[in-house]
Protein backbone atom coordinates (compact mmCIF):
# COMPACT_ATOMS: atom_id res chain seq x y z
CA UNK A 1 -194.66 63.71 -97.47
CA UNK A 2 -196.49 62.18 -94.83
CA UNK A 3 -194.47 60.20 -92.15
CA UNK A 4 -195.19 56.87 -91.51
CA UNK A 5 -195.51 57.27 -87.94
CA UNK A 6 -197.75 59.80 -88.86
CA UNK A 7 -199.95 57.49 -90.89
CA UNK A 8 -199.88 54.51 -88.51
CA UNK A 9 -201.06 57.06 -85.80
CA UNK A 10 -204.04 58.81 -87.72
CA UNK A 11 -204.94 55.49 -88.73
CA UNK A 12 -205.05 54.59 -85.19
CA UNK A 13 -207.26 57.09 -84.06
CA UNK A 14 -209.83 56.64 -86.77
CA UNK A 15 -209.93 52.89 -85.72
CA UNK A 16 -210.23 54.20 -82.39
CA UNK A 17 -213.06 56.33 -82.90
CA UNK A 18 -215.25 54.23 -85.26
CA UNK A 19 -215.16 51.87 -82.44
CA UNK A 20 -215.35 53.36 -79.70
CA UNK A 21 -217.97 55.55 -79.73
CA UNK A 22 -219.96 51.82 -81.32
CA UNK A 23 -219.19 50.58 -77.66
CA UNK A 24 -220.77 53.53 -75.66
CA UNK A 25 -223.64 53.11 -77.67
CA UNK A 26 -223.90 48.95 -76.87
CA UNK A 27 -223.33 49.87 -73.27
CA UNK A 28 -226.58 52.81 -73.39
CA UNK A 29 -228.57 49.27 -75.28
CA UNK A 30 -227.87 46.50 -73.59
CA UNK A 31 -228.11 47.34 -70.13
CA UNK A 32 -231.71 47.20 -70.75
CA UNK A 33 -231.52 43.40 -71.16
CA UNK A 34 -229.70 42.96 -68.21
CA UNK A 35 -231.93 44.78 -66.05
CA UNK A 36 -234.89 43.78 -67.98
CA UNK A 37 -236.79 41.56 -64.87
CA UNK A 38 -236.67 44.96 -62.69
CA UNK A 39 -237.73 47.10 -65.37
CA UNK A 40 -240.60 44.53 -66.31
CA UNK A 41 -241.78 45.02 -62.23
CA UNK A 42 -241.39 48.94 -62.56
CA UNK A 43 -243.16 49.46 -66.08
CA UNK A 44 -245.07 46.12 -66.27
CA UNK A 45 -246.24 45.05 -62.83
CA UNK A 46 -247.97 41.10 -63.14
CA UNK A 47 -248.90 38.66 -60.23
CA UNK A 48 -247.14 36.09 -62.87
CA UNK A 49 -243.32 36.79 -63.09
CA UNK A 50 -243.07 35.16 -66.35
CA UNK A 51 -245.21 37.24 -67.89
CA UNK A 52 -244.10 40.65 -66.79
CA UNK A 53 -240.96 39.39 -67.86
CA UNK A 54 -241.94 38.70 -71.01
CA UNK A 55 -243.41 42.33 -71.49
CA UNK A 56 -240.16 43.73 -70.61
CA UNK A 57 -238.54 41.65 -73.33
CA UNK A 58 -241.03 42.69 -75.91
CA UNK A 59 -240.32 46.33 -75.01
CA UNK A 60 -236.35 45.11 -75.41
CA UNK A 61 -237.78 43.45 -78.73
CA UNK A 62 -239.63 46.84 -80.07
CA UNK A 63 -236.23 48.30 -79.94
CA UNK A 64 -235.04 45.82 -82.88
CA UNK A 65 -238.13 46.21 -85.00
CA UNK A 66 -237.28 49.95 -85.68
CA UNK A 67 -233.64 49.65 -86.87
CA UNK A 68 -234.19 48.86 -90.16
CA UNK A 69 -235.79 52.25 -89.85
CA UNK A 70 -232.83 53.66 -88.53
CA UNK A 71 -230.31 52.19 -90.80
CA UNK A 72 -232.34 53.50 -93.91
CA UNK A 73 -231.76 57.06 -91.99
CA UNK A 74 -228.43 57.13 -90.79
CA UNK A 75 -227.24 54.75 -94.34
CA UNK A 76 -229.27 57.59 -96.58
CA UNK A 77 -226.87 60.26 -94.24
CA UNK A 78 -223.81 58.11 -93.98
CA UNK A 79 -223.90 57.67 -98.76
CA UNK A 80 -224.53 61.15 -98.64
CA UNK A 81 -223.05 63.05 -96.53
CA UNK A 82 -220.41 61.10 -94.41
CA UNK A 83 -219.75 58.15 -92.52
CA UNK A 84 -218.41 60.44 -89.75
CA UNK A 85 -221.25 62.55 -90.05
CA UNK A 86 -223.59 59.87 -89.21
CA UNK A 87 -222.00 58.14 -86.57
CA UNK A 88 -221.69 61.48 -85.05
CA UNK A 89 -225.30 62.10 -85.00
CA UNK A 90 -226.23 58.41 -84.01
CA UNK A 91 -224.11 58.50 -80.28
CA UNK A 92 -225.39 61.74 -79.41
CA UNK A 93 -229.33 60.75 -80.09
CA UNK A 94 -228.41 57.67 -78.02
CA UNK A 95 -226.98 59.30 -75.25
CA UNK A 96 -230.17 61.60 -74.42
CA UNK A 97 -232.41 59.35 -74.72
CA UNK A 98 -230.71 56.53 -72.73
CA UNK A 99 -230.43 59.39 -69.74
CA UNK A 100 -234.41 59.75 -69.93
CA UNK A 101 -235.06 56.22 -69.52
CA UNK A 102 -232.64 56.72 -66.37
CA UNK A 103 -235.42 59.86 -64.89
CA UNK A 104 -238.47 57.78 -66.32
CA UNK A 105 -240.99 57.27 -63.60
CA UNK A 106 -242.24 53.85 -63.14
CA UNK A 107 -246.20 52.73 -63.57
CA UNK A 108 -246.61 53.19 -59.59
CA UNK A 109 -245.97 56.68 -59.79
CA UNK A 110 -247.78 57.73 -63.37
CA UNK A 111 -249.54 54.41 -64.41
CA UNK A 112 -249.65 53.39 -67.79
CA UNK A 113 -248.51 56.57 -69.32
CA UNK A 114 -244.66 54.84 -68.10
CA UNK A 115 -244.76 51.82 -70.31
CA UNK A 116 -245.98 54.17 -72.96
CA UNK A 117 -242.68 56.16 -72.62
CA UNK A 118 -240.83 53.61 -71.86
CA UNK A 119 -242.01 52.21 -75.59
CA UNK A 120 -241.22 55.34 -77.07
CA UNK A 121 -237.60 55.36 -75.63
CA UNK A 122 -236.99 52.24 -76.60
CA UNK A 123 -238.16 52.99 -79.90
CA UNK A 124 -236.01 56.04 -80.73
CA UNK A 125 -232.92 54.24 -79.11
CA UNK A 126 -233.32 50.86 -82.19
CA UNK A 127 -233.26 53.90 -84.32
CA UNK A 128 -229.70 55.23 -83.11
CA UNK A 129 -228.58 51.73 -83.10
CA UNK A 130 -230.17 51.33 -86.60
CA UNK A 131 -227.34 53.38 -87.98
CA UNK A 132 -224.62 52.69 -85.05
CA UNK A 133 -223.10 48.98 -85.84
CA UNK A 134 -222.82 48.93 -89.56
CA UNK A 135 -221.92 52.64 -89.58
CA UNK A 136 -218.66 52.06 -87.76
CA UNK A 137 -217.99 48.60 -89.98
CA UNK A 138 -218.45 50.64 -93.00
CA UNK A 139 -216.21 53.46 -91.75
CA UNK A 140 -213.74 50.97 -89.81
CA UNK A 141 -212.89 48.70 -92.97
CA UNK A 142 -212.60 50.94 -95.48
CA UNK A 143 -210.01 52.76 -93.37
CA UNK A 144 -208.47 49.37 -93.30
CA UNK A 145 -205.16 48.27 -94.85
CA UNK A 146 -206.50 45.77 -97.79
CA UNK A 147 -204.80 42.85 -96.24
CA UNK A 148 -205.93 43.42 -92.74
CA UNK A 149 -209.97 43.79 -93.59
CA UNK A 150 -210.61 41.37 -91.00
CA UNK A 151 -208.63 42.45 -88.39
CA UNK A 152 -209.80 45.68 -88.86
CA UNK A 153 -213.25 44.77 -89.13
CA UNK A 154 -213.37 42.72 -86.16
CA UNK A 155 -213.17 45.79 -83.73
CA UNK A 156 -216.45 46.65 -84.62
CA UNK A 157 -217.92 44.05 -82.70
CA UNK A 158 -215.15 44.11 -80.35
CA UNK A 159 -216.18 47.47 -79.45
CA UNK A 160 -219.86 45.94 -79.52
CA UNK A 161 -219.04 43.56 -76.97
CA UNK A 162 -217.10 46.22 -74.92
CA UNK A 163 -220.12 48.31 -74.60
CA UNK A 164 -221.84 45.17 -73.59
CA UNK A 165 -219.50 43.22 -71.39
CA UNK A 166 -219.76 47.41 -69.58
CA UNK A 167 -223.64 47.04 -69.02
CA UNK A 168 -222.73 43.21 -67.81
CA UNK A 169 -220.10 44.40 -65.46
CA UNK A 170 -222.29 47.51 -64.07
CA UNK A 171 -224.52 45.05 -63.65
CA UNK A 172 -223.08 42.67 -61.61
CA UNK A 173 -221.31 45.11 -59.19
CA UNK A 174 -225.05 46.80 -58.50
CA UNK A 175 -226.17 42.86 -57.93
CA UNK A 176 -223.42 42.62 -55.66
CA UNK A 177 -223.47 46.10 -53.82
CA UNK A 178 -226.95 47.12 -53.74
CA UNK A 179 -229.88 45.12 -51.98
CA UNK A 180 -233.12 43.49 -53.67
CA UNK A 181 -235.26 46.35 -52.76
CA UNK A 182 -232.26 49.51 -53.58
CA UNK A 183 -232.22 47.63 -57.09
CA UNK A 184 -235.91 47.83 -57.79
CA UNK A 185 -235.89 51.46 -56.22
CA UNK A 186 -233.56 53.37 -57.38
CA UNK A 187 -229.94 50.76 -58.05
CA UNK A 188 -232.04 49.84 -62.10
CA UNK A 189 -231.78 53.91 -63.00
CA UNK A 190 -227.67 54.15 -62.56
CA UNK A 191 -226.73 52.82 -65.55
CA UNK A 192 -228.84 54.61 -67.77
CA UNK A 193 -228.18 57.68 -66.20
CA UNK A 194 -224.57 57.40 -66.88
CA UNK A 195 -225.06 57.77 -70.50
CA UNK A 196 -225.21 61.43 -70.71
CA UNK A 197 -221.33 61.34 -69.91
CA UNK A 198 -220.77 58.17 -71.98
CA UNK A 199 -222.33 59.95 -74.84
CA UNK A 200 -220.15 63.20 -74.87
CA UNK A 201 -217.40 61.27 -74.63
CA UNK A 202 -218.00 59.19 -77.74
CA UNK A 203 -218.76 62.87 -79.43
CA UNK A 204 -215.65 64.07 -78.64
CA UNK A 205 -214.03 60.94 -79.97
CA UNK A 206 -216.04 61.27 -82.84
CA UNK A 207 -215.21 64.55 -84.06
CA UNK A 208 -211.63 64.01 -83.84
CA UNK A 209 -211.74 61.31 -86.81
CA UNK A 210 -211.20 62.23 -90.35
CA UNK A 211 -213.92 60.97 -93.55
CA UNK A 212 -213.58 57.95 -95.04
CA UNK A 213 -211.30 57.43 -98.53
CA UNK A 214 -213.11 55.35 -100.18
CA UNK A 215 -216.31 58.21 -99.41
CA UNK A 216 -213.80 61.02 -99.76
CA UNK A 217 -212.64 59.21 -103.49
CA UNK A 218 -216.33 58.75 -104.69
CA UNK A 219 -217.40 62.33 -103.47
CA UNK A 220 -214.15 63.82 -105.48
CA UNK A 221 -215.34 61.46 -108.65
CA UNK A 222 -219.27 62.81 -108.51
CA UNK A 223 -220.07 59.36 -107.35
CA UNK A 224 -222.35 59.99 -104.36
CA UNK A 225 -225.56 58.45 -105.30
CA UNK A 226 -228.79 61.09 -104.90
CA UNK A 227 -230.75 58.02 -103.45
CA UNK A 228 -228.50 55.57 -102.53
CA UNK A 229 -231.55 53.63 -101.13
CA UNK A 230 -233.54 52.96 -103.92
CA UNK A 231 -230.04 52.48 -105.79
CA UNK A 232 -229.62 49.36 -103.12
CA UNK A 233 -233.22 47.77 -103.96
CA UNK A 234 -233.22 47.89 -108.17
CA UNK A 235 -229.02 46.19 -108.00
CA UNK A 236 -228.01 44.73 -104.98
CA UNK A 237 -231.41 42.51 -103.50
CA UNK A 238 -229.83 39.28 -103.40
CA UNK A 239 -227.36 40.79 -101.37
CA UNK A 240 -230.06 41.92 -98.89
CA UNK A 241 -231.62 38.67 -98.26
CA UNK A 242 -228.22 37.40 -98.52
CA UNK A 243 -226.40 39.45 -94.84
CA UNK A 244 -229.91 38.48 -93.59
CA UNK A 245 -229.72 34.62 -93.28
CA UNK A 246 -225.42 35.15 -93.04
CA UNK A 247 -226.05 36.89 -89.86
CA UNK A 248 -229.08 35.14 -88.71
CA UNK A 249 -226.92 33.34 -85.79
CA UNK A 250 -224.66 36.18 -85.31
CA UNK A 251 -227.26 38.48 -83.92
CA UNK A 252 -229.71 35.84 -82.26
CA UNK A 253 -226.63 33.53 -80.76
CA UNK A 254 -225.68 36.92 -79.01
CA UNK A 255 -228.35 38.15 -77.78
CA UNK A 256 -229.12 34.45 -76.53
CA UNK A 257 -225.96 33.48 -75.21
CA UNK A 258 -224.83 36.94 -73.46
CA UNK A 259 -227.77 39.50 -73.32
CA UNK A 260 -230.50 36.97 -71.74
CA UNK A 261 -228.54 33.97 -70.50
CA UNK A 262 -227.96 35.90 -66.87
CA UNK A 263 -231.57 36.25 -66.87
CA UNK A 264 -231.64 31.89 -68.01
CA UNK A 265 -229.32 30.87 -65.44
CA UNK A 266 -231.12 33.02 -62.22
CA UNK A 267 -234.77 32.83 -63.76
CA UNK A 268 -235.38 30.03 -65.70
CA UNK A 269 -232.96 26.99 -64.43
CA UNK A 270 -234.00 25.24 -61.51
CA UNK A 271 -232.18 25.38 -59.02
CA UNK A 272 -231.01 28.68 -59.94
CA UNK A 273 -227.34 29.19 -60.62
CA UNK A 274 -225.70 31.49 -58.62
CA UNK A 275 -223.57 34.51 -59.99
CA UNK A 276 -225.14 34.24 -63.13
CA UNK A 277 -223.78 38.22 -64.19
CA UNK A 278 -220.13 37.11 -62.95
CA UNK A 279 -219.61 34.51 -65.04
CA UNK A 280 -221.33 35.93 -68.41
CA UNK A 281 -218.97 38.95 -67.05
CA UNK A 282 -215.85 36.39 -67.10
CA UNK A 283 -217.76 35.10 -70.87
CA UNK A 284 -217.45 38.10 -72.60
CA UNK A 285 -214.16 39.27 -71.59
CA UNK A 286 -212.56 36.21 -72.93
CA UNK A 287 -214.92 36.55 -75.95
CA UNK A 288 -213.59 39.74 -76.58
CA UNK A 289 -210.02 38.65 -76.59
CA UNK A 290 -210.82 36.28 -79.48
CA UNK A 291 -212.09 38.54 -81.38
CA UNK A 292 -209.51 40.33 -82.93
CA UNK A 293 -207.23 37.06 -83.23
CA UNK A 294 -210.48 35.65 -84.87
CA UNK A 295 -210.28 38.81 -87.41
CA UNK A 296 -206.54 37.93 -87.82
CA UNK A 297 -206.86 34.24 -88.63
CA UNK A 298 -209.49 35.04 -90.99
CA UNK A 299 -207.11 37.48 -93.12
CA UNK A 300 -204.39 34.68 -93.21
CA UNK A 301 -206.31 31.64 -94.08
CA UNK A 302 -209.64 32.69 -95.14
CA UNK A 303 -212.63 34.48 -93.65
CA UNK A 304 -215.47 32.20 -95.21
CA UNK A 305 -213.35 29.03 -94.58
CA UNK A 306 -213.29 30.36 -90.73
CA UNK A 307 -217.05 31.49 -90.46
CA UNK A 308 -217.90 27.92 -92.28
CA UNK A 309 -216.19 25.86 -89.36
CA UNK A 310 -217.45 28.32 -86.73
CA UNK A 311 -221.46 27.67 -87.77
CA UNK A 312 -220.92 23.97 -88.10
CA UNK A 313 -219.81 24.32 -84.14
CA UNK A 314 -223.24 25.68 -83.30
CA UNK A 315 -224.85 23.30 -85.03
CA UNK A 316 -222.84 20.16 -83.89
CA UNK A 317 -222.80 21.38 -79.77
CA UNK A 318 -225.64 23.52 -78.93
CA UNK A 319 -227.88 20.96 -77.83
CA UNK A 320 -224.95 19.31 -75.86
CA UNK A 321 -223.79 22.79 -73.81
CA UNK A 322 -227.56 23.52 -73.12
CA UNK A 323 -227.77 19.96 -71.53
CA UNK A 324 -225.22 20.44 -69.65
CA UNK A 325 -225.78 23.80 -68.67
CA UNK A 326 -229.40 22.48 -67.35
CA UNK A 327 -227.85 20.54 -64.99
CA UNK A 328 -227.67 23.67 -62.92
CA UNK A 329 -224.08 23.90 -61.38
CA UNK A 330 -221.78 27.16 -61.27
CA UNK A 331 -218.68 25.20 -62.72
CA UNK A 332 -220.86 23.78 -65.50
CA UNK A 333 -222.76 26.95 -66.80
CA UNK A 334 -219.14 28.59 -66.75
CA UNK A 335 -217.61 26.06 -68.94
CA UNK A 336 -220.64 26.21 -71.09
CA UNK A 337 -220.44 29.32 -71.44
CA UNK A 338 -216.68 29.93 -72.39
CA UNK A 339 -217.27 27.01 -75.23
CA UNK A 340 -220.01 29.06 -76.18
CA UNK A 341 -217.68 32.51 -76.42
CA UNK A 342 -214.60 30.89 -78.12
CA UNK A 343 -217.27 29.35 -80.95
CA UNK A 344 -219.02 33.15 -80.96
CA UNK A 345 -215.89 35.26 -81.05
CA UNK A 346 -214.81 33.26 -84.18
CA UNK A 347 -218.27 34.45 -85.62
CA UNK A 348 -218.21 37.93 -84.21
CA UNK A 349 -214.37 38.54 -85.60
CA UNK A 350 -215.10 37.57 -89.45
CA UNK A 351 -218.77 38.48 -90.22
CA UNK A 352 -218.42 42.01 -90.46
CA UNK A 353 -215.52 42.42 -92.86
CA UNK A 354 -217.72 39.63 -95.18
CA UNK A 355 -220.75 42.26 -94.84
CA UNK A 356 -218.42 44.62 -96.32
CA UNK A 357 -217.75 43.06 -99.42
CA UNK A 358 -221.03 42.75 -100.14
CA UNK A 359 -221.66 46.14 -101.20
CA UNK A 360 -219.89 48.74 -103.41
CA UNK A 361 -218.83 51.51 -101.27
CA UNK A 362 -221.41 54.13 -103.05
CA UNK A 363 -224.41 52.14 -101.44
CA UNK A 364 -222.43 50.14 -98.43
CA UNK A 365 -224.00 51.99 -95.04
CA UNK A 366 -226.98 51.95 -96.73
CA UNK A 367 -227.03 48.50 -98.23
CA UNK A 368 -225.70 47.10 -94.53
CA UNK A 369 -227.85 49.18 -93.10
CA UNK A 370 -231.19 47.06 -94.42
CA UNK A 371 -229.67 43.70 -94.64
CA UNK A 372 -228.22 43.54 -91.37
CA UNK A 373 -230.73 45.49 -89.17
CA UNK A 374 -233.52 43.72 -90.56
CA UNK A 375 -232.12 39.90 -89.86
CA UNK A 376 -231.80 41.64 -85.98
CA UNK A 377 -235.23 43.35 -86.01
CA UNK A 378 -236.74 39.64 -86.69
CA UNK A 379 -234.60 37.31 -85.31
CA UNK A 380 -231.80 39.24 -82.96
CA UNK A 381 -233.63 41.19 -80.73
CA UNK A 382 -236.99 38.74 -80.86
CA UNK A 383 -234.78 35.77 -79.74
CA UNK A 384 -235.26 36.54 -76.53
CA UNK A 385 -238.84 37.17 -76.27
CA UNK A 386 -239.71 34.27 -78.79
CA UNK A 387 -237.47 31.50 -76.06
CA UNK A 388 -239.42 32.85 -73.22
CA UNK A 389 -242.44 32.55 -74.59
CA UNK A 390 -241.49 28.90 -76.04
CA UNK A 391 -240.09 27.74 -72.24
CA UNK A 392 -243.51 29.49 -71.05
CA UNK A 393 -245.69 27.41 -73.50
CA UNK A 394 -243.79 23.94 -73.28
CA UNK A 395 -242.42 23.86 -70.11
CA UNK A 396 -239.39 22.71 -71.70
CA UNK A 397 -236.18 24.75 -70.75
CA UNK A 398 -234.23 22.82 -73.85
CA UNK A 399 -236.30 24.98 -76.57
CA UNK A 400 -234.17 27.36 -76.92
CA UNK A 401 -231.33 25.20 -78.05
CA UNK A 402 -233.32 24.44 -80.90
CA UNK A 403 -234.38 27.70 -82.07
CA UNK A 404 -230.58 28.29 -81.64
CA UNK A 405 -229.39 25.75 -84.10
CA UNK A 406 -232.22 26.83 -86.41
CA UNK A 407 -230.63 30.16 -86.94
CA UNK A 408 -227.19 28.76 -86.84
CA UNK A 409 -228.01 26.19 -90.31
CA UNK A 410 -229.48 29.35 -91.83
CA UNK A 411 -226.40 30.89 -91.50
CA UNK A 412 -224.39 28.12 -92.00
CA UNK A 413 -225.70 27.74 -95.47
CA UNK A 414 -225.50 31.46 -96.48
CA UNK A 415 -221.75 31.33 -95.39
CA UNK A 416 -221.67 28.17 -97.89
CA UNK A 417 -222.65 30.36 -100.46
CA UNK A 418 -220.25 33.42 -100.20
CA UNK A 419 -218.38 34.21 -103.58
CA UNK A 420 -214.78 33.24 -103.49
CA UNK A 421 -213.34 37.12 -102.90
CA UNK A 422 -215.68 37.42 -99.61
């Protein structure tokens, strides 16, 4: 008989590395964004600022519009063969590919044959995310207790914002360390050339972790589906389109509010703010600490009732906090920015145990896997491009606020919806 201890331990370390190994993953991603003005200078050299910038955030968007892709692969793989299996596979293609954007030379030293790599990089890496995120909330909740789903589930995107906060931090200590011109030379390569060690490290965590149950119960029953994705588009549709508007916000707020914003504050508002990395640093490291007591409260008084109240904060203050923000003073943008966290923490913490529900377990990492990744191919990873491009074309620094509570109604109204057991 096994000990209790024992239990409490093993489930532990599976918690550990389903989420884990997600935030090594984040960090290879995201420090794209961050370092997306150099990069656009390096691979997309422009007179206009603006616009190289904007190619450099279409390159960052390119890596979105292949993840549905990717969570196809990785969800066929993870209703077939394994959740561990998959997420095993996903970290590792990750990790080499983040290290050769890190030896990639730039267009002064090969022309355009660089931002054709650069694409191509990009490219394979939305395909290893494609199966990273809803590979670990699959795995992560159904190695949950059943009355701590949320709690459970909200290390997924703990771990997400780990890997991010990482790339934020890095970031901010090369700002800080490393002159204009080191930056553009050679400071923009160190971060991606840390993933090679980033990305054995998540293997080894990974291969420590034992299968699912609830995959290890349907494999024992005959239950694994031959093609679990065409068994996801003739039953479960609805449910597609359904994660698609819930998480509408979820991905776009993100990648607005703590991916881009740095680049807002020092680029785009006038005068620009100063420390703009220090205090989305400071952000996200309170965001994180919500998360999990978001997850928490969710299990004891309701996850929709949470996400609900959440969404109708976006809606209600986004146009308020980017006002204020605009005004263009460190103290300001800080606040803003913490309201900002506490409101997407609550978010971050429930959606992914909701997601879960969604799908039977035979077709989950598959089913997740096209819902969720498709919402961020069009509206996650776009939001950035699409609010530069709007400031560019209105000369009106507000628009984004707008687009904002667009996706945050969306969302609102799909939480609305949510059966009674999700």
């Amino acid at each position: 008989m096994v000990s209790s201890n024992a239990k409490t331990g093993s489930i532990l370390r599976n918690l550990l590395g389903g989420s884990v190994g997600n935030a090594l993953e984040w960090y290879d991603f995201a420090v794209y964004g961050y370092f997306a003005p150099i990069i656009g200078a390096n691979f997309f050299p422009s007179e206009d600022k603006l616009a190289s910038l904007i190619s450099a955030f279409s390159v960052f968007a390119v890596g979105y519009l292949i993840r549905p892709l990717g969570g196809i692969f990785f969800g066929v793989i993870g209703d077939r063969l394994g959740r561990k299996k998959a997420l095993q596979i996903s970290v590792m293609v990750m990790a080499i590919f983040t290290t050769l954007l890190g030896v990639l030379p730039t267009h002064a030293q090969i022309g355009v044959t660089a931002s054709f790599l650069l694409i191509v990089i990009r490219l394979v890496q939305g395909f290893s995310v494609g199966g990273e995120f809803i590979g670990s909330i699959s795995y992560i909740t159904e190695v949950a207790p059943a009355n701590k789903r949320g709690f459970f589930g909200s290390w997924a995107t703990f771990s997400t914002i780990g890997g991010v906060m990482l790339g934020s931090g890095i970031a901010a200590l090369l700002h800080n360390v490393l002159s204009e011109a080191a930056l553009h030379s050679y400071g923009w390569r160190i971060p991606f050339l840390l993933g090679i060690l980033l990305g054995i490290f998540g293997l080894w965590l990974r291969t420590g972790i034992e299968e699912s149950p609830e995959f290890m119960q349907i494999k024992a029953r005959g239950g694994v589906k031959k093609n679990p994705l065409m068994e996801v588009f003739k039953h479960h549709p609805k449910a597609i389109l359904h994660i698609m508007c819930l998480v509408m916000l979820f991905g776009s707020g993100f990648y607005l509010l703590f991916v881009w914003w740095p680049t807002y504050l020092s680029k785009i508002v006038h005068p620009p703010i100063p420390h703009a990395f220090g205090i989305n640093t400071i952000s996200m490291l309170i965001m994180m600490a919500l998360i999990p007591l978001a997850g928490m409260l969710g299990d004891r008084i309701g996850l929709k009732k949470l996400l609900v109240w959440a969404l109708g904060g976006f809606i209600v203050l986004t146009w308020p906090l980017f006002y204020w923000v605009d005004q263009a003073t460190f103290m300001g943008a800080l606040a803003v920015q913490l309201i900002f966290a506490a409101m997407m923490a609550t978010v971050q913490g429930i959606v992914p145990a909701l997601m879960s529900y969604m799908f039977p377990a035979k077709t989950r990492f598959t089913g997740l896997g096209i819902g969720y990744n498709l919402s961020l191919a069009l509206f996650g990873g776009t939001a950035p491009l699409i609010c530069t491009w709007l400031i560019q074309k209105t000369n009106d620094i507000m628009t984004p606020a707008y687009y904002l509570i667009a996706m945050a109604i969306v969302s609102f109204l799909a939480a609305l919806s949510l059966a009674k057991q999700e």
